[in-house]
Structures are given as structure tokens and as C-alpha cells.
C-alpha atoms as a PDB file:
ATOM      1  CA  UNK A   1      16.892  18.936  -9.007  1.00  0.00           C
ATOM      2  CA  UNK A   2      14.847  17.067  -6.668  1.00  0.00           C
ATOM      3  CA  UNK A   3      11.460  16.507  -7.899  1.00  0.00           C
ATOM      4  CA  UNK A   4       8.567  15.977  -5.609  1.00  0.00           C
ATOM      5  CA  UNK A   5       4.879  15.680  -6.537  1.00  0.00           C
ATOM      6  CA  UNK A   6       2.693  17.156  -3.648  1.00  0.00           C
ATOM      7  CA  UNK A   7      -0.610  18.763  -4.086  1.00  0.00           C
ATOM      8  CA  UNK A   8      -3.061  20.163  -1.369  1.00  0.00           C
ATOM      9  CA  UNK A   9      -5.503  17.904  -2.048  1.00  0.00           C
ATOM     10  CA  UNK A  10      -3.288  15.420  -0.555  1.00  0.00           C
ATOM     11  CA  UNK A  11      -4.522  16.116   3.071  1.00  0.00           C
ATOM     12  CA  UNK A  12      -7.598  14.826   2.720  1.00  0.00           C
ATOM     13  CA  UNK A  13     -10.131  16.047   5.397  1.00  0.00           C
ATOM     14  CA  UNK A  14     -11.242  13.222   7.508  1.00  0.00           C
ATOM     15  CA  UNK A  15     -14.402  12.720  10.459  1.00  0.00           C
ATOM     16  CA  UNK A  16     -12.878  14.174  13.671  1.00  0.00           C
ATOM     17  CA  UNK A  17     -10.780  11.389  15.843  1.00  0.00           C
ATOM     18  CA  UNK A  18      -9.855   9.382  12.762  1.00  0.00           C
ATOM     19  CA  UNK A  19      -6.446   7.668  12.970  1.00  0.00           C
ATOM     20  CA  UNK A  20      -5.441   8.464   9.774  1.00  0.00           C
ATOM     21  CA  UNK A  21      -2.590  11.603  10.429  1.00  0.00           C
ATOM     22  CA  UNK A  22      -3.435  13.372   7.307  1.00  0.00           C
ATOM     23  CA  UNK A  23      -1.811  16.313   8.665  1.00  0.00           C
ATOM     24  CA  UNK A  24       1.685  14.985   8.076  1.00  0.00           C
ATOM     25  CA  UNK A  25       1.044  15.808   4.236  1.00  0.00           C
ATOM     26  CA  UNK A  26       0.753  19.288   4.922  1.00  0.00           C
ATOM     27  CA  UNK A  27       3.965  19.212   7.471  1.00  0.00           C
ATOM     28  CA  UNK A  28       6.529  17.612   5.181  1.00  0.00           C
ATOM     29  CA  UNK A  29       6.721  20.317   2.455  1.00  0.00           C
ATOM     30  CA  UNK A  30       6.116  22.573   4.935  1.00  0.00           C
ATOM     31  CA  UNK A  31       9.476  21.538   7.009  1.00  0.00           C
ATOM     32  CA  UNK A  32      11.229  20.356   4.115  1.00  0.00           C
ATOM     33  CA  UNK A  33      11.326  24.525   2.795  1.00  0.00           C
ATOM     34  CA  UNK A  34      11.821  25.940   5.863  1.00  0.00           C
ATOM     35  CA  UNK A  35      14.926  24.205   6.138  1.00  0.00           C
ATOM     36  CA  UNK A  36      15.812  25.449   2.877  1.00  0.00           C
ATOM     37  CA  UNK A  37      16.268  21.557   1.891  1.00  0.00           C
ATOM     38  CA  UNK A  38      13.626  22.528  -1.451  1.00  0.00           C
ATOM     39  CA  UNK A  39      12.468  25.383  -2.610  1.00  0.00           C
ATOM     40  CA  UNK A  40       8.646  25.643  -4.088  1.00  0.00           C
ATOM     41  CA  UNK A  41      10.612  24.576  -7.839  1.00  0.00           C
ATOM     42  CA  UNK A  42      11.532  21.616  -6.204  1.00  0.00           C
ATOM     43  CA  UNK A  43       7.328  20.461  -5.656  1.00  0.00           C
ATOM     44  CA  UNK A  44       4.858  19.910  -9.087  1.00  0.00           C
ATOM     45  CA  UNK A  45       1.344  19.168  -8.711  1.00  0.00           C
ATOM     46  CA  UNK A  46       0.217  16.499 -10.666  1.00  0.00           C
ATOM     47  CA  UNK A  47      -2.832  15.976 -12.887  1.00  0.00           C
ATOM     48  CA  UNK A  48      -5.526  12.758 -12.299  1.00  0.00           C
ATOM     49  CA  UNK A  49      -4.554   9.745 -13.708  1.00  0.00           C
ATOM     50  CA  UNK A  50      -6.284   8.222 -17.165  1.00  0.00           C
ATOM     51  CA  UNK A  51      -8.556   5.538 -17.071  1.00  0.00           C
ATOM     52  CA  UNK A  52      -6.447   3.844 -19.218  1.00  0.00           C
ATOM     53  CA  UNK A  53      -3.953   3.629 -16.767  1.00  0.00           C
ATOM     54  CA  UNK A  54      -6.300   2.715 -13.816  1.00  0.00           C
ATOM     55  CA  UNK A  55      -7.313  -0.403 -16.237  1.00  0.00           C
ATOM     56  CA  UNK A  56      -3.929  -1.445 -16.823  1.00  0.00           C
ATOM     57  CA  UNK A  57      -3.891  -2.256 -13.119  1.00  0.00           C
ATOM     58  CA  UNK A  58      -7.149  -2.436 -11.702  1.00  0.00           C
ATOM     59  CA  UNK A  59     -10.144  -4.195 -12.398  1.00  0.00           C
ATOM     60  CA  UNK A  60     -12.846  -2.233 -14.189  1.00  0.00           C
ATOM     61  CA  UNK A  61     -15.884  -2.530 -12.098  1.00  0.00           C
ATOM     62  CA  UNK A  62     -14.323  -1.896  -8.978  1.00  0.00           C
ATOM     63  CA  UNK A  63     -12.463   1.297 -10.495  1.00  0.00           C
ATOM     64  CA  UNK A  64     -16.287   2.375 -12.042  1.00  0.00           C
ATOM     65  CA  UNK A  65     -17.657   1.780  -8.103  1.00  0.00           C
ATOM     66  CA  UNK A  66     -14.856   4.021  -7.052  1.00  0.00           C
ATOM     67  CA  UNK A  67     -15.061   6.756  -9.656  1.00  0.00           C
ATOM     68  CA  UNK A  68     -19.152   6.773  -9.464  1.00  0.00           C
ATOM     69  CA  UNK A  69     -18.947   6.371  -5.890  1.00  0.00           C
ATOM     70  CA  UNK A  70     -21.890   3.049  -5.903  1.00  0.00           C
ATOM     71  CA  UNK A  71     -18.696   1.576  -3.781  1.00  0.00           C
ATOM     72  CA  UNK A  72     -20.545  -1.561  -1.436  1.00  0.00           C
ATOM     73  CA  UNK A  73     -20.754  -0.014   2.071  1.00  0.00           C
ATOM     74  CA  UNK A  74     -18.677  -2.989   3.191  1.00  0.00           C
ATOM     75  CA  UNK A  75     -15.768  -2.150   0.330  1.00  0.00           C
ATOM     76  CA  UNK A  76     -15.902   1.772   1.915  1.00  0.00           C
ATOM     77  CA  UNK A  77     -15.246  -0.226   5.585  1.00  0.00           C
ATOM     78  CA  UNK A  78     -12.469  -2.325   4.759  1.00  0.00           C
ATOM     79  CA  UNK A  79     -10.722   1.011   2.863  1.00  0.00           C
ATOM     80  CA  UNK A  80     -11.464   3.280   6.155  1.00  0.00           C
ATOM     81  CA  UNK A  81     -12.008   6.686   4.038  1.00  0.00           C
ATOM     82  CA  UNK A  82     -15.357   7.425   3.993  1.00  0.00           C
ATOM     83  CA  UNK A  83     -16.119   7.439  -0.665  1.00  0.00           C
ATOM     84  CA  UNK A  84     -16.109  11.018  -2.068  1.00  0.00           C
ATOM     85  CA  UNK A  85     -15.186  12.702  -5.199  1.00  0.00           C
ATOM     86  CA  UNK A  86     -12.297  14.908  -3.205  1.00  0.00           C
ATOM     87  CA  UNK A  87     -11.014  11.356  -2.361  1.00  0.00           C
ATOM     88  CA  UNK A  88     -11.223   9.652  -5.641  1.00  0.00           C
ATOM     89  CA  UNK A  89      -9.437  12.907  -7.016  1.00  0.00           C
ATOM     90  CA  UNK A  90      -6.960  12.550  -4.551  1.00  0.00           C
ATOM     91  CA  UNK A  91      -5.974   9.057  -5.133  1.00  0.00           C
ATOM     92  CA  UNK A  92      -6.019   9.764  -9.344  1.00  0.00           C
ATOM     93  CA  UNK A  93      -3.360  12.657  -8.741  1.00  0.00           C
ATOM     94  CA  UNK A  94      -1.463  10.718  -6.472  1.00  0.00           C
ATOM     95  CA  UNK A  95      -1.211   8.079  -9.109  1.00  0.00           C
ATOM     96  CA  UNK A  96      -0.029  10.059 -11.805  1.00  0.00           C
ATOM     97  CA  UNK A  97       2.379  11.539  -9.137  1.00  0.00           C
ATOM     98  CA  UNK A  98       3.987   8.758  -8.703  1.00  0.00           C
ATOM     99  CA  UNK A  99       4.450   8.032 -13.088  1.00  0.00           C
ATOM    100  CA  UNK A 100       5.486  11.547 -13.319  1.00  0.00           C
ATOM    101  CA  UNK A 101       8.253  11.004 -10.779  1.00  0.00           C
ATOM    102  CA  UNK A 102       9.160   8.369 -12.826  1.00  0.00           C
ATOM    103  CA  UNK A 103      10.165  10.154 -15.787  1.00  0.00           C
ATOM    104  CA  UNK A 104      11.767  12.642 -13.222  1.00  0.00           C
ATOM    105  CA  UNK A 105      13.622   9.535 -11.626  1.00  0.00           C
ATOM    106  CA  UNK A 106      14.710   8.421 -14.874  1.00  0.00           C
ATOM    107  CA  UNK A 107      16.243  12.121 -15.240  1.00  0.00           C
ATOM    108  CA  UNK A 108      17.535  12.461 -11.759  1.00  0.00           C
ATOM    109  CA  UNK A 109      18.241   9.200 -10.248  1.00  0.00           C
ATOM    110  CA  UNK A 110      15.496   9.621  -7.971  1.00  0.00           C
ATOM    111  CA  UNK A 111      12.023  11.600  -7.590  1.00  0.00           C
ATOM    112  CA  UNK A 112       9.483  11.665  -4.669  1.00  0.00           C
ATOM    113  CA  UNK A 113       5.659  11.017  -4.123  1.00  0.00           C
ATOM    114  CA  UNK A 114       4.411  12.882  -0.845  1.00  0.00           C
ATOM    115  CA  UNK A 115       2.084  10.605  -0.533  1.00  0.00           C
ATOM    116  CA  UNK A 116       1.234   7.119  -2.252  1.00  0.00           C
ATOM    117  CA  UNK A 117       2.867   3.755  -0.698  1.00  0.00           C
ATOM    118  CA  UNK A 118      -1.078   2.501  -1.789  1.00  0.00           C
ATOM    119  CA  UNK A 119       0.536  -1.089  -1.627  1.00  0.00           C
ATOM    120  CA  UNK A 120      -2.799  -2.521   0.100  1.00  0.00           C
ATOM    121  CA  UNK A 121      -5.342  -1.667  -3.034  1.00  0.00           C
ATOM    122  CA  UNK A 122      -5.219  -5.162  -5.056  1.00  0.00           C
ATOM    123  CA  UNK A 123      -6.734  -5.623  -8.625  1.00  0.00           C
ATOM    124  CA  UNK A 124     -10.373  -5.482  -7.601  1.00  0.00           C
ATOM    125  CA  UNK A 125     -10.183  -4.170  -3.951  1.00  0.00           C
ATOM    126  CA  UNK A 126      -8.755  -1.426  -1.575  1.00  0.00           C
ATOM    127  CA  UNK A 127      -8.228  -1.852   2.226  1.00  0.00           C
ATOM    128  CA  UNK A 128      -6.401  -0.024   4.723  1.00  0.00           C
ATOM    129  CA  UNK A 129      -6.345   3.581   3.456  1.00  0.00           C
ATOM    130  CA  UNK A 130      -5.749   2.327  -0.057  1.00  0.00           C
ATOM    131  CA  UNK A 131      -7.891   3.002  -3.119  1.00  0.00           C
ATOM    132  CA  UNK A 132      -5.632   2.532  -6.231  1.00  0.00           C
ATOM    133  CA  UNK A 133      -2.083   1.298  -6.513  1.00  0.00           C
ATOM    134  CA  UNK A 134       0.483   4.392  -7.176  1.00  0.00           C
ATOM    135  CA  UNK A 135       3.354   2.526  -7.458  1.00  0.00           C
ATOM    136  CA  UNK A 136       1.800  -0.287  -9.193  1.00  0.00           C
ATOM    137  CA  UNK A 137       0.091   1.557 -11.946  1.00  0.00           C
ATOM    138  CA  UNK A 138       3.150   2.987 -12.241  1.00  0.00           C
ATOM    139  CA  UNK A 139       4.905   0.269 -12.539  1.00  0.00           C
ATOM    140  CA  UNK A 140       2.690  -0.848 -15.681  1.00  0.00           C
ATOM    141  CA  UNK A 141       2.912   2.271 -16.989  1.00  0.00           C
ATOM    142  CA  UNK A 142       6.632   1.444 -17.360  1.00  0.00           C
ATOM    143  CA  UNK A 143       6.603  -1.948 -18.652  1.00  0.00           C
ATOM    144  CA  UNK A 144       3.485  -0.811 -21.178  1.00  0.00           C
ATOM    145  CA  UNK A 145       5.145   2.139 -22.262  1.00  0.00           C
ATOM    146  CA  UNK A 146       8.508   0.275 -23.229  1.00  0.00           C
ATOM    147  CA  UNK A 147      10.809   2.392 -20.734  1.00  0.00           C
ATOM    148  CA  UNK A 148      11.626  -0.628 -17.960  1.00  0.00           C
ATOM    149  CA  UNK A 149      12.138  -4.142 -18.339  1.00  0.00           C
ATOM    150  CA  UNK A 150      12.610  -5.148 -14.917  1.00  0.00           C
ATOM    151  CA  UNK A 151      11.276  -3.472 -12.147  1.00  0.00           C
ATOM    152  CA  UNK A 152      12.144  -4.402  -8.281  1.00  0.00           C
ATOM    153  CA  UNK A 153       9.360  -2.790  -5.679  1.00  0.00           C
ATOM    154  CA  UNK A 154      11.220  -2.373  -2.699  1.00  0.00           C
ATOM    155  CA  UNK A 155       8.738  -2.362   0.030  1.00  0.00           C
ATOM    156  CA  UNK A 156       9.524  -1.439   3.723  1.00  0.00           C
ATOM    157  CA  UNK A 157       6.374  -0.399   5.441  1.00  0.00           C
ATOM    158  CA  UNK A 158       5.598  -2.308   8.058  1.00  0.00           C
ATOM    159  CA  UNK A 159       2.474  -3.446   6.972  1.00  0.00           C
ATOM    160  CA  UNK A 160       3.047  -6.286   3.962  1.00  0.00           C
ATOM    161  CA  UNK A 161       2.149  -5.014   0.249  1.00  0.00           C
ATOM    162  CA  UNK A 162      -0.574  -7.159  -0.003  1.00  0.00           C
ATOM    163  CA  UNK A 163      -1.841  -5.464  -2.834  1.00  0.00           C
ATOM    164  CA  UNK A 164       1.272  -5.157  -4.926  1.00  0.00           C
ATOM    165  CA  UNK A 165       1.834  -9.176  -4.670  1.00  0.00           C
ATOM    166  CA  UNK A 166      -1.418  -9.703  -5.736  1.00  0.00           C
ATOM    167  CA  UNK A 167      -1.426  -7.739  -9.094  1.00  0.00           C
ATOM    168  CA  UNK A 168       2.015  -8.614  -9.935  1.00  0.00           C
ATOM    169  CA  UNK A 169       1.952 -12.468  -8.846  1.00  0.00           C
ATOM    170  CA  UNK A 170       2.049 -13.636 -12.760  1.00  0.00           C
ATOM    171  CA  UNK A 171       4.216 -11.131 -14.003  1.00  0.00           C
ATOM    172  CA  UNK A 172       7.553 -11.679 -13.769  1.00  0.00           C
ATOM    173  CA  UNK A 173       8.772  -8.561 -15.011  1.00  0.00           C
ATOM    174  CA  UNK A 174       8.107  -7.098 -11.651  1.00  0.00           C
ATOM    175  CA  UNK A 175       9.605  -8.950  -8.858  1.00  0.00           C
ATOM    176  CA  UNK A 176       7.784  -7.451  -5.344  1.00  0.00           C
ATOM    177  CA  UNK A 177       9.830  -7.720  -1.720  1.00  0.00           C
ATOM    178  CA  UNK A 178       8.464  -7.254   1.244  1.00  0.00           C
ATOM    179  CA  UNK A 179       9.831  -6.927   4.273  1.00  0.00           C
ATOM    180  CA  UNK A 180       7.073  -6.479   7.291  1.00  0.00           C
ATOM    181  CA  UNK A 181       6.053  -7.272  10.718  1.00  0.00           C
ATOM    182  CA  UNK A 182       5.108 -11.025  10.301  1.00  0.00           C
ATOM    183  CA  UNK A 183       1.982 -10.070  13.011  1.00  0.00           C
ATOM    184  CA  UNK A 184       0.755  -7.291  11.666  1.00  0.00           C
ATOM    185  CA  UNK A 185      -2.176  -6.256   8.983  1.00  0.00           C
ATOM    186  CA  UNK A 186      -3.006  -7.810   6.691  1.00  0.00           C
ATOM    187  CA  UNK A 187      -3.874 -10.538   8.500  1.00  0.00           C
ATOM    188  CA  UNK A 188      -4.477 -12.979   5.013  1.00  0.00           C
ATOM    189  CA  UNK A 189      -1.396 -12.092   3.772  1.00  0.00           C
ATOM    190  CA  UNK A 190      -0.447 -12.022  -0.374  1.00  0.00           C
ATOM    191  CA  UNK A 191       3.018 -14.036  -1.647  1.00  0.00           C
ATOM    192  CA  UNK A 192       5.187 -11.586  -2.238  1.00  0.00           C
ATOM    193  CA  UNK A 193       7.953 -12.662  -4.826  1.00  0.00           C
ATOM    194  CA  UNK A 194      10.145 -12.787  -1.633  1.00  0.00           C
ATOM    195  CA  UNK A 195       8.507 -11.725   1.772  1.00  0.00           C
ATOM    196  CA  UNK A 196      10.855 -11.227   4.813  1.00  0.00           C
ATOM    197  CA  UNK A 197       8.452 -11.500   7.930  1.00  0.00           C
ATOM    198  CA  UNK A 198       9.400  -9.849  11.369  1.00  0.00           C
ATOM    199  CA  UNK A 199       8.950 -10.574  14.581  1.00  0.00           C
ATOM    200  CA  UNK A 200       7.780  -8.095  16.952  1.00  0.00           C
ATOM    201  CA  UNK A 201       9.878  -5.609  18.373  1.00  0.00           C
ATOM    202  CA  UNK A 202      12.826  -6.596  16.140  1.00  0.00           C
ATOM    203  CA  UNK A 203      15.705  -4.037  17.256  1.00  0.00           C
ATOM    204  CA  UNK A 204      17.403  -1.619  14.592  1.00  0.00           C
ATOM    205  CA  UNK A 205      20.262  -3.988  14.392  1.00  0.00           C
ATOM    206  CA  UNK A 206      18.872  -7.013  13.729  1.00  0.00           C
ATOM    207  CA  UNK A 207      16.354  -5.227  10.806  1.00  0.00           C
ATOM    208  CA  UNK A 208      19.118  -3.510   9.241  1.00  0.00           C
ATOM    209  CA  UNK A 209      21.147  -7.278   9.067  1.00  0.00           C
ATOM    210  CA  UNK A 210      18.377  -8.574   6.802  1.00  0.00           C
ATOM    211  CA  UNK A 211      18.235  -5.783   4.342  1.00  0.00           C
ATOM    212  CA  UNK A 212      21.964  -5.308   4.310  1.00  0.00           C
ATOM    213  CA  UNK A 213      21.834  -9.093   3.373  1.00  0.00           C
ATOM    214  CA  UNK A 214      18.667  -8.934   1.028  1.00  0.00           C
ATOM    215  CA  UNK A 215      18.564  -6.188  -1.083  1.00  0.00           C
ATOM    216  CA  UNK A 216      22.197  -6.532  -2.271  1.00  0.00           C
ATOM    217  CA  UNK A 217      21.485 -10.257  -3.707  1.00  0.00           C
ATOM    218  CA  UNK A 218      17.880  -8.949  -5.072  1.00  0.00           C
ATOM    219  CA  UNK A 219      19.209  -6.436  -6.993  1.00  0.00           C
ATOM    220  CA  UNK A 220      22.565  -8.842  -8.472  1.00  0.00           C
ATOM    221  CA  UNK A 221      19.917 -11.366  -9.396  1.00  0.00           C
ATOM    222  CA  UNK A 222      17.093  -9.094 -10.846  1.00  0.00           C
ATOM    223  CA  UNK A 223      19.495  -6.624 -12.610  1.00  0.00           C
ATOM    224  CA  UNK A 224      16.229  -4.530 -12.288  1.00  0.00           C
ATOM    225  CA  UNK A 225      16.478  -1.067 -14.520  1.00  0.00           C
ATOM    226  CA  UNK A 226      14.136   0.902 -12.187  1.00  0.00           C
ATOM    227  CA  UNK A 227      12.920   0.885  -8.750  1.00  0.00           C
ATOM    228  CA  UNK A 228       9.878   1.292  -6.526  1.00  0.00           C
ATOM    229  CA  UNK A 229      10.621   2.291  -3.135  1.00  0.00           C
ATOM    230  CA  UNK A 230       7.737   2.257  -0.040  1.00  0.00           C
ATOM    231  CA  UNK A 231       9.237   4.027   2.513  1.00  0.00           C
ATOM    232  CA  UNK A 232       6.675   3.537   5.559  1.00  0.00           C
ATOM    233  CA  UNK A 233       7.876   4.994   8.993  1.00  0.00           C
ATOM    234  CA  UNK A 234       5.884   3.109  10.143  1.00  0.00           C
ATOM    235  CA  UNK A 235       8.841   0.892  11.554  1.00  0.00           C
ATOM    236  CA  UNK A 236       9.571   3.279  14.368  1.00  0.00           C
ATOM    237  CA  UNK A 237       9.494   1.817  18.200  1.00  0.00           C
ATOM    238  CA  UNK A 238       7.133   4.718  18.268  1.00  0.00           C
ATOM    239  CA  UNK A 239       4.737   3.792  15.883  1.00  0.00           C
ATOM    240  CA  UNK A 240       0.671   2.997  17.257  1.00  0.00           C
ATOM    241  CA  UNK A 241       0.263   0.423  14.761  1.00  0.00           C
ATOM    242  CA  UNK A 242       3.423  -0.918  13.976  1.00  0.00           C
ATOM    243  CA  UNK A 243       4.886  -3.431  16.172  1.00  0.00           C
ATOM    244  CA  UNK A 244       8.474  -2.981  15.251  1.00  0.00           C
ATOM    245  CA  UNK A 245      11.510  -1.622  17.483  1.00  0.00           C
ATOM    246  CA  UNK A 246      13.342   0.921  14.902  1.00  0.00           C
ATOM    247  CA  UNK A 247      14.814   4.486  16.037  1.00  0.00           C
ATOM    248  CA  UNK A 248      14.475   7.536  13.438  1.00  0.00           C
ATOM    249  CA  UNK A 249      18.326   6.939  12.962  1.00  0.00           C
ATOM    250  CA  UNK A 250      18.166   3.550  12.242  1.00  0.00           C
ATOM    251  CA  UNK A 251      14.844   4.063   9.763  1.00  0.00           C
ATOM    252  CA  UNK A 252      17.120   6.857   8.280  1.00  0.00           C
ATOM    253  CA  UNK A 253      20.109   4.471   8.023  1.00  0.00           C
ATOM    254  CA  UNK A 254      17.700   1.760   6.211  1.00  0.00           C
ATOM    255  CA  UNK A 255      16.634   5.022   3.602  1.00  0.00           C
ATOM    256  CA  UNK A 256      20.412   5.847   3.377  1.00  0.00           C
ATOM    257  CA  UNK A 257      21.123   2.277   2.379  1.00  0.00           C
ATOM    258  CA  UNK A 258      18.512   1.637  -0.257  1.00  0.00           C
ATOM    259  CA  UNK A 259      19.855   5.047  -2.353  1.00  0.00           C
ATOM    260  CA  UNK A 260      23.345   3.790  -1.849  1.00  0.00           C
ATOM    261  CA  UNK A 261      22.262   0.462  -3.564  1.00  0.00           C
ATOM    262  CA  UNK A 262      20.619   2.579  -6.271  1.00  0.00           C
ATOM    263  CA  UNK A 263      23.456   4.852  -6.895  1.00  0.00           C
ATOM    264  CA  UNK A 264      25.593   2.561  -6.384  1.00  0.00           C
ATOM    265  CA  UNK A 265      24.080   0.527  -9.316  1.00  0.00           C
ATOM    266  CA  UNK A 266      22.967   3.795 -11.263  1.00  0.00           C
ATOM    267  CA  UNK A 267      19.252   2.465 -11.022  1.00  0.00           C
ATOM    268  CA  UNK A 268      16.599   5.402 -10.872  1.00  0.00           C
ATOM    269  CA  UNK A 269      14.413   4.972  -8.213  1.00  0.00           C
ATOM    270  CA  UNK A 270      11.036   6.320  -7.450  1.00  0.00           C
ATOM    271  CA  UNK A 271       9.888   7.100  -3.503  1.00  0.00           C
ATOM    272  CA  UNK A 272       6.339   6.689  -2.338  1.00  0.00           C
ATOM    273  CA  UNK A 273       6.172   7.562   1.728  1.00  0.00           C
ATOM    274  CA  UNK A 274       3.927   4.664   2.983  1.00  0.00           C
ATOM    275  CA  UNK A 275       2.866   4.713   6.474  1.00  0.00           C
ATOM    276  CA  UNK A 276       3.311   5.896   9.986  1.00  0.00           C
ATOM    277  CA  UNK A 277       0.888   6.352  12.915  1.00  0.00           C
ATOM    278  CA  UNK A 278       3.375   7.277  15.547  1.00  0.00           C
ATOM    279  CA  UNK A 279       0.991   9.259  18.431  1.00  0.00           C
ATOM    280  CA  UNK A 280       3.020  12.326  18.003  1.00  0.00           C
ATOM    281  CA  UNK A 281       3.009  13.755  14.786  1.00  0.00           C
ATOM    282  CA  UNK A 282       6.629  15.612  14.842  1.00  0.00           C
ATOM    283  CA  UNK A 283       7.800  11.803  15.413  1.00  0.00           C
ATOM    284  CA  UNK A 284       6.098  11.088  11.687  1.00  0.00           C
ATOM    285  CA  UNK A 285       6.863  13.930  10.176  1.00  0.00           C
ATOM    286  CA  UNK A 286      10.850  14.250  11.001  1.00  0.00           C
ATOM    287  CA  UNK A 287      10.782  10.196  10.638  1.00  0.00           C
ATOM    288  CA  UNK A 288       9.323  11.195   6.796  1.00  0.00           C
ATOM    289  CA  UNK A 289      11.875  14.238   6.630  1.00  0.00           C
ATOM    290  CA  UNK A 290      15.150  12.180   6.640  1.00  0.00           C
ATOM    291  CA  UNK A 291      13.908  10.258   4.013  1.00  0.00           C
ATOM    292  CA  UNK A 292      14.454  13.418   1.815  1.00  0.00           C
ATOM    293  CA  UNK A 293      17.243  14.657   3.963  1.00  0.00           C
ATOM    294  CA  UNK A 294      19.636  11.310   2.857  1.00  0.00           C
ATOM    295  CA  UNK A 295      18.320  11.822  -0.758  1.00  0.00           C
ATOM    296  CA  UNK A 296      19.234  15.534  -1.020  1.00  0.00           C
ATOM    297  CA  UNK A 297      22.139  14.308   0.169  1.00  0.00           C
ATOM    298  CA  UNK A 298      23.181  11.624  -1.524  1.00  0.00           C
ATOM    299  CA  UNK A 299      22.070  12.736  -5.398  1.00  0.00           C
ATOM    300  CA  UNK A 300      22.433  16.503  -4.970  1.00  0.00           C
END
């Protein structure tokens, strides 16, 4: 059975006009049961993450700022969610999300976050919309914990994970791709272990060329045992903030491939959603949809 973690705290409220579509949490499970795709079995709420955990990955000063909310003004800026303890409980269920779905992953072949994608939070810092690292904690969890030796974090948001590069770039257990618009934030980019930048506008075809070619070759050379997947739809033509040319066919094609790769190599995989700031919000939320529609799919 599919295995999603989603809790309502997820749609966090935010000032009125923010750009943030928080909403879309709230819409996928919604349109994800009433096409009968899940049922309410299929969704688990998780509990906060440990501090142990958190401190596996992040630094502990800037995790105490966070929890006691004494984060710098400027820090608060650079995130873009104004500090609260509804947000800092979001972001430490989200995290543990994301290692539950793990163990579900490990079960299943695959398991999904509703939210997380955090891949711009770095050891000591968050920026755009990111507190903590899901998918990183995660992936420490793993590695700590004995149950992975070599993890591949497949990142296709459009935005580079800045923050993943950064707190994996000495461990070579973890081997972080990127693929991203090459103009896009963040502007001071990280080195990924291998970063494919974009040009703007790049059309469906020409996208779906370079991950055909890349993630293929990753995975024969990594031989990782689990994976990380960011799936942003944030690629989309459509997208406000995205600067990339991709249909919701050809973003569900890229999604289809990546779980063929994984079944195909019998590697459990873990889904955070990532991004997308398309200006309609039906755009996001069937872009975000497929993404489970392919997996159901595909494993079930």
C-alpha cells in the first residue's frame, strides 16, 4: 500500500498575498481520494522529529534559534516564513515524515512526503521556505542507523539543492544531483556532487534527453541502495518562478522515468514534492497529482 505522510499542520497559515501556495497541501490529499487513487489508510500523520536527529544534520545553535524562536530577524528574511512554534512544529513532523516513509519505502518500493523537498536549509541556515532538511536528515538517519550504504538524492526542482550539497559535500556516502535552471535561485550556488544547469526555457525534449542520459549512468556507478527523490513542479512552462519550458505531461514523463529506474533496479525510493508557484493553483496541484498517479501505477 501506498504510504503517504500528510498532516494538517502542513498548510501552514501565511500573511495575506504571500507567494507561498500553501493551499496545494490541503488540495493534493484532497484530489488524490476523490479520485479514489488512496483511501484515508493510505495517509499517516507523523510525529516531530528528535533533536537527535535535527543534530545529526544541522548545526546546534541555529536549530536552538529555530526551536526557541531568538531566530536573527535577517535569518527569518532570507527563510520567508515569518518564526512561530506552528511552523517549527510543522517542519519537525515533516522531517520525521519523510524517515518514516523511509521505512515504508524500504517495505513498498516507494513512500511519499506531502510536503518536504527542504533542499535549501544547509547545516547552519534556512532560505527560501526551508527550515530543516527532510530528506537530508533522513538521509543520516539511514546511514546512522545502519539501513543504507549509499544513498543517491535525486533532485529535480528547479531551484538547485543548495542545501543538500552543502551538508553532504564531505560525505561520500551520499552522492547529491541536481538538475536546475542554471539562472535561477540560489543565486551563490552549492557543488552538488554532479549539478546539471539549465538554460532558460529549455523545452520538454531537450530536459528529458539529459535525465534519460544522467540518471541511468548515476545509478550504474553509485549502485546506491536507497533513494531521495525532490519532485518540484516547479519545472512547468507555467511556473511564476521557474524559468523552465516543461508541460504537465512531460514533468509526468520525467516522474514516470525516475520510478522506472527504481523498479527497474529494485531500489526503494522516498518522494518529497519540492516546489511549484504556477499562478493557478489547479496547474500545481494536478502537476503534484501525477506524481502519485505514475507511482500508483507503476508499484500498485
Amino acid at each position: 500500500m501506498l504510504q503517504i505522510a500528510f498532516d494538517p499542520i502542513y498548510a501552514h497559515p501565511l500573511p495575506e498575498g504571500h507567494r507561498f501556495p500553501m493551499l496545494k497541501y490541503e488540495l493534493i490529499p484532497e484530489q488524490l481520494l476523490h479520485e479514489g487513487i488512496i483511501t484515508k489508510e493510505n495517509l499517516f500523520s507523523p510525529k516531530p522529529i528528535s533533536e537527535e536527529i535535527i543534530l545529526w544534520t544541522h548545526d546546534a545553535i541555529y536549530w536552538q534559534q529555530l526551536r526557541d524562536f531568538t531566530l536573527p530577524e535577517r535569518e527569518q528574511r532570507r527563510i520567508g516564513f515569518p518564526l512561530s512554534a506552528r511552523l517549527v512544529e510543522r517542519e519537525v513532523k515533516i522531517g520525521q515524515g519523510t524517515i518514516d516513509g523511509c521505512s515504508f519505502a524500504f517495505e513498498n518500493g516507494i513512500a511519499f512526503n506531502v510536503a518536504g523537498g527542504t533542499h535549501h536549509a544547509g547545516t547552519n541556515w534556512g532560505e527560501g521556505f526551508c527550515l530543516l532538511n527532510d530528506q537530508a536528515m533522513a538521509a543520516n538517519y539511514l546511514l546512522n542507523n545502519g539501513l543504507a550504504k549509499s544513498i543517491l538524492i535525486v533532485d529535480l526542482d528547479v531551484h538547485q539543492g543548495n542545501g543538500t550539497a552543502e551538508i553532504f559535500e564531505n560525505e561520500p556516502r551520499v552522492f547529491t544531483f541536481s538538475m536546475h535552471a542554471a539562472n535561477n535561485f540560489p543565486f551563490r550556488k552549492e557543488k552538488s556532487d554532479l549539478d546539471i544547469p539549465l538554460s532558460d526555457g529549455i523545452n520538454g525534449d531537450d530536459y528529458l534527453a539529459l535525465l534519460y542520459d544522467a540518471l541511468p549512468k548515476l545509478i550504474a556507478q553509485q549502485k546506491p541502495d536507497f533513494i531521495f527523490y525532490l519532485a518540484g513542479v516547479d519545472v512547468l512552462a507555467s511556473d511564476k518562478l521557474g524559468k523552465l519550458g516543461l508541460t504537465r505531461d512531460e514533468c509526468k514523463m520525467r516522474d514516470q522515468f525516475v520510478f522506472e529506474q527504481c523498479i527497474k533496479h529494485k531500489i526503494p525510493v522516498q518522494v518529497s514534492m519540492g516546489g511549484g508557484y504556477s499562478p493557478q493553483i489547479k496547474d500545481i496541484v494536478e502537476a503534484h497529482c501525477n506524481t502519485y498517479r505514475v507511482a500508483n501505477q507503476l508499484y500498485f
